[in-house]
Protein backbone atom coordinates (compact mmCIF):
# COMPACT_ATOMS: atom_id res chain seq x y z
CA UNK A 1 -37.91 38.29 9.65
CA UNK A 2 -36.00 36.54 12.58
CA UNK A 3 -36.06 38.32 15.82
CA UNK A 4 -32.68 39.39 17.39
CA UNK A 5 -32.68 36.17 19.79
CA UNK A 6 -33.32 34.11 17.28
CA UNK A 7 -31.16 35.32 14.84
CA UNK A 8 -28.02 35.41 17.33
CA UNK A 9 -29.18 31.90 18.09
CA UNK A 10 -29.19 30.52 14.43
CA UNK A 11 -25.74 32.54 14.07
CA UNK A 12 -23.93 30.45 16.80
CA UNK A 13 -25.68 27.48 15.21
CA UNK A 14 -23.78 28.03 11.94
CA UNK A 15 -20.22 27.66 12.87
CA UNK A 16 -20.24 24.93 14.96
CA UNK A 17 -21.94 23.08 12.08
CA UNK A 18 -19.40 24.38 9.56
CA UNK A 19 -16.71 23.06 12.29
CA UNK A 20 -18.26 20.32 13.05
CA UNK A 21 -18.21 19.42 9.10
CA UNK A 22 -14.67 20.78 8.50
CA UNK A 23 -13.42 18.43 11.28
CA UNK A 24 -15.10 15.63 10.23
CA UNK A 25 -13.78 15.67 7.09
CA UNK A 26 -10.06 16.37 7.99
CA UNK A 27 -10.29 13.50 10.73
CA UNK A 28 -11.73 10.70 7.87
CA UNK A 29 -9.13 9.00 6.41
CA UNK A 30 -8.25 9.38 2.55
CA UNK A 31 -9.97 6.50 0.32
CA UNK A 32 -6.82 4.97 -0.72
CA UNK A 33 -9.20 2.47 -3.18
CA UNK A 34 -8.78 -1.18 -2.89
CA UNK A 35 -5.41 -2.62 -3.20
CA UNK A 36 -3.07 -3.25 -6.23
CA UNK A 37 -3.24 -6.11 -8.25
CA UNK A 38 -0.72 -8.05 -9.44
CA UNK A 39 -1.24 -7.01 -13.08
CA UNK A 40 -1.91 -2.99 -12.09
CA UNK A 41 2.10 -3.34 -10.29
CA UNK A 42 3.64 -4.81 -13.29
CA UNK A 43 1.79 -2.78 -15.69
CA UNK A 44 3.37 0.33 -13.50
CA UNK A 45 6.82 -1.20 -13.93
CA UNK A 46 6.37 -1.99 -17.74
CA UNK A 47 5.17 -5.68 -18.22
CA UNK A 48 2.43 -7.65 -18.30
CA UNK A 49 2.73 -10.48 -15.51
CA UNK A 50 2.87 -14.62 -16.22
CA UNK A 51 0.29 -15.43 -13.34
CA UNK A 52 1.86 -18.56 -11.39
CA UNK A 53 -0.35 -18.62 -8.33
CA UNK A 54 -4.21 -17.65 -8.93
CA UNK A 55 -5.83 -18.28 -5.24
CA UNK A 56 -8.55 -16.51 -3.02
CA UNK A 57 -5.99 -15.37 -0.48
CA UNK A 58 -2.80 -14.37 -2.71
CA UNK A 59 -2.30 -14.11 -6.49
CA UNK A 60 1.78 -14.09 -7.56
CA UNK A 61 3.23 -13.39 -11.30
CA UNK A 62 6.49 -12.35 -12.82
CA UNK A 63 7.79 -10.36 -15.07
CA UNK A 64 10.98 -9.85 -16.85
CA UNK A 65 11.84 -6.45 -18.11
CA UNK A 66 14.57 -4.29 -19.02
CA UNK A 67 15.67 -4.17 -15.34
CA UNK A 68 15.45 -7.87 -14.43
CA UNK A 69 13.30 -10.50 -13.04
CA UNK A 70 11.24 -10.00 -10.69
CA UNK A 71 7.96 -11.58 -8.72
CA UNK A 72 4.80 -9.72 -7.90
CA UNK A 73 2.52 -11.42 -4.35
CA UNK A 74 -0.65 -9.26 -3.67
CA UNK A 75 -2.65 -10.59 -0.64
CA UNK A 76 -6.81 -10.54 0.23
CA UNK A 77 -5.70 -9.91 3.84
CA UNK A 78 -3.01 -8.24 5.76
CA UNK A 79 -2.71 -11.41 7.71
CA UNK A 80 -2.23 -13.81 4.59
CA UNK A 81 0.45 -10.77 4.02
CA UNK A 82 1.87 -11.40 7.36
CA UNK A 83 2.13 -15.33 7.20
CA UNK A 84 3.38 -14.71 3.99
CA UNK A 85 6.22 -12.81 5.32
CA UNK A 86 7.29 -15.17 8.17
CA UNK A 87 7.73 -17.64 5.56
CA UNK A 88 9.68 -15.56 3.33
CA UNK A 89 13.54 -16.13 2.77
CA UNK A 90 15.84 -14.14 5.26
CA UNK A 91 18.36 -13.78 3.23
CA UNK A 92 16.45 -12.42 0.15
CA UNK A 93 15.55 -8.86 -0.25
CA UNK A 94 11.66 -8.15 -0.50
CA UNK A 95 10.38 -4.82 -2.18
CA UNK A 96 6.73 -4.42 0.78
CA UNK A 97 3.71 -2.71 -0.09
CA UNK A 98 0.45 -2.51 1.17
CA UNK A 99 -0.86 -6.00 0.89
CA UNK A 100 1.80 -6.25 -1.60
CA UNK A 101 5.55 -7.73 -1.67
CA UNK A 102 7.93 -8.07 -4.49
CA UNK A 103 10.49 -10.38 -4.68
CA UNK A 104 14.06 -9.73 -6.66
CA UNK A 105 17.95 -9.56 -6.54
CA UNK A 106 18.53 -6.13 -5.01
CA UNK A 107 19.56 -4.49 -7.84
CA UNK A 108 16.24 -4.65 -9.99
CA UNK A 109 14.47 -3.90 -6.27
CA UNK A 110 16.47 -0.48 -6.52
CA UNK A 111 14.83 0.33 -9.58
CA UNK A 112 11.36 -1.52 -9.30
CA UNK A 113 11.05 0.82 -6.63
CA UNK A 114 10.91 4.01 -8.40
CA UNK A 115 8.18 2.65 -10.51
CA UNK A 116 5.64 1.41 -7.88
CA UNK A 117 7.15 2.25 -5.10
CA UNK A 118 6.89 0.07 -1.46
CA UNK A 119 9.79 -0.21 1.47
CA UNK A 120 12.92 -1.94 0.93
CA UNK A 121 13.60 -5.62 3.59
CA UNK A 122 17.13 -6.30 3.31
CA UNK A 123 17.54 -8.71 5.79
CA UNK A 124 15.06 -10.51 7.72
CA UNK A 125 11.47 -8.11 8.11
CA UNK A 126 10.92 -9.15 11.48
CA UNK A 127 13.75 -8.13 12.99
CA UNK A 128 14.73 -5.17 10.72
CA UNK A 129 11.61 -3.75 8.66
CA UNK A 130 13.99 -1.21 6.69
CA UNK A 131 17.30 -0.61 5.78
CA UNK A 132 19.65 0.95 8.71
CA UNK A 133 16.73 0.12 10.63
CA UNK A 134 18.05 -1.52 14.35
């Protein structure tokens, strides 16, 4: 049996450990997994991509579905991603993901994007990441 200075003692120990876990916990960040591949994107929209590019740093395929055309880029690194995007056409609309862009007319972006989701570029993403952005 604990004595009453001791047991006051290992009752004040308790809670701060419970908080301590609790908080812990809540502050780690979710595991969002590793990110999407090409062929887990287009297999979200409906297709099974045509793999053009197959490299270390970025894989690209297409598809062509019901809604359109449209091109799949996944990247290792979120500064492949980032080159990537400098490069990109201005004046073509990019559906962005996480280490992820697709490439389309707008209207098949509109709809791509309620299957795998991602932020709409309309005009150039380093000026204007989203639409009615300024």
């Amino acid at each position: 049996m604990l004595r009453p200075s001791r047991a006051r003692a290992t009752l004040l120990l308790v809670p701060v450990v419970v908080l301590t876990a609790c908080t812990a916990e809540q502050a780690a960040p979710a595991d969002s997994g590793p990110p999407p591949t090409v062929e887990l994107l287009a297999a979200k929209a409906g297709c099974t991509p045509k793999i053009q590019i197959d490299a270390e740093e970025l894989r690209q395929g297409y598809c062509t579905t019901s809604i359109g055309t449209f091109f799949i880029t996944t990247f290792a690194t979120q500064q492949g991603k980032d080159q990537w995007m400098d490069q990109a056409p201005e004046y073509s609309p990019h559906l962005v993901g996480e280490l992820w862009t697709a490439l389309a007319s707008r209207a098949v972006l509109d709809r791509l994007r309620q299957q795998i989701g991602g932020d709409l570029h309309l005009m150039d993403h380093r000026k204007s990441p989203s639409p009615g952005a300024s």
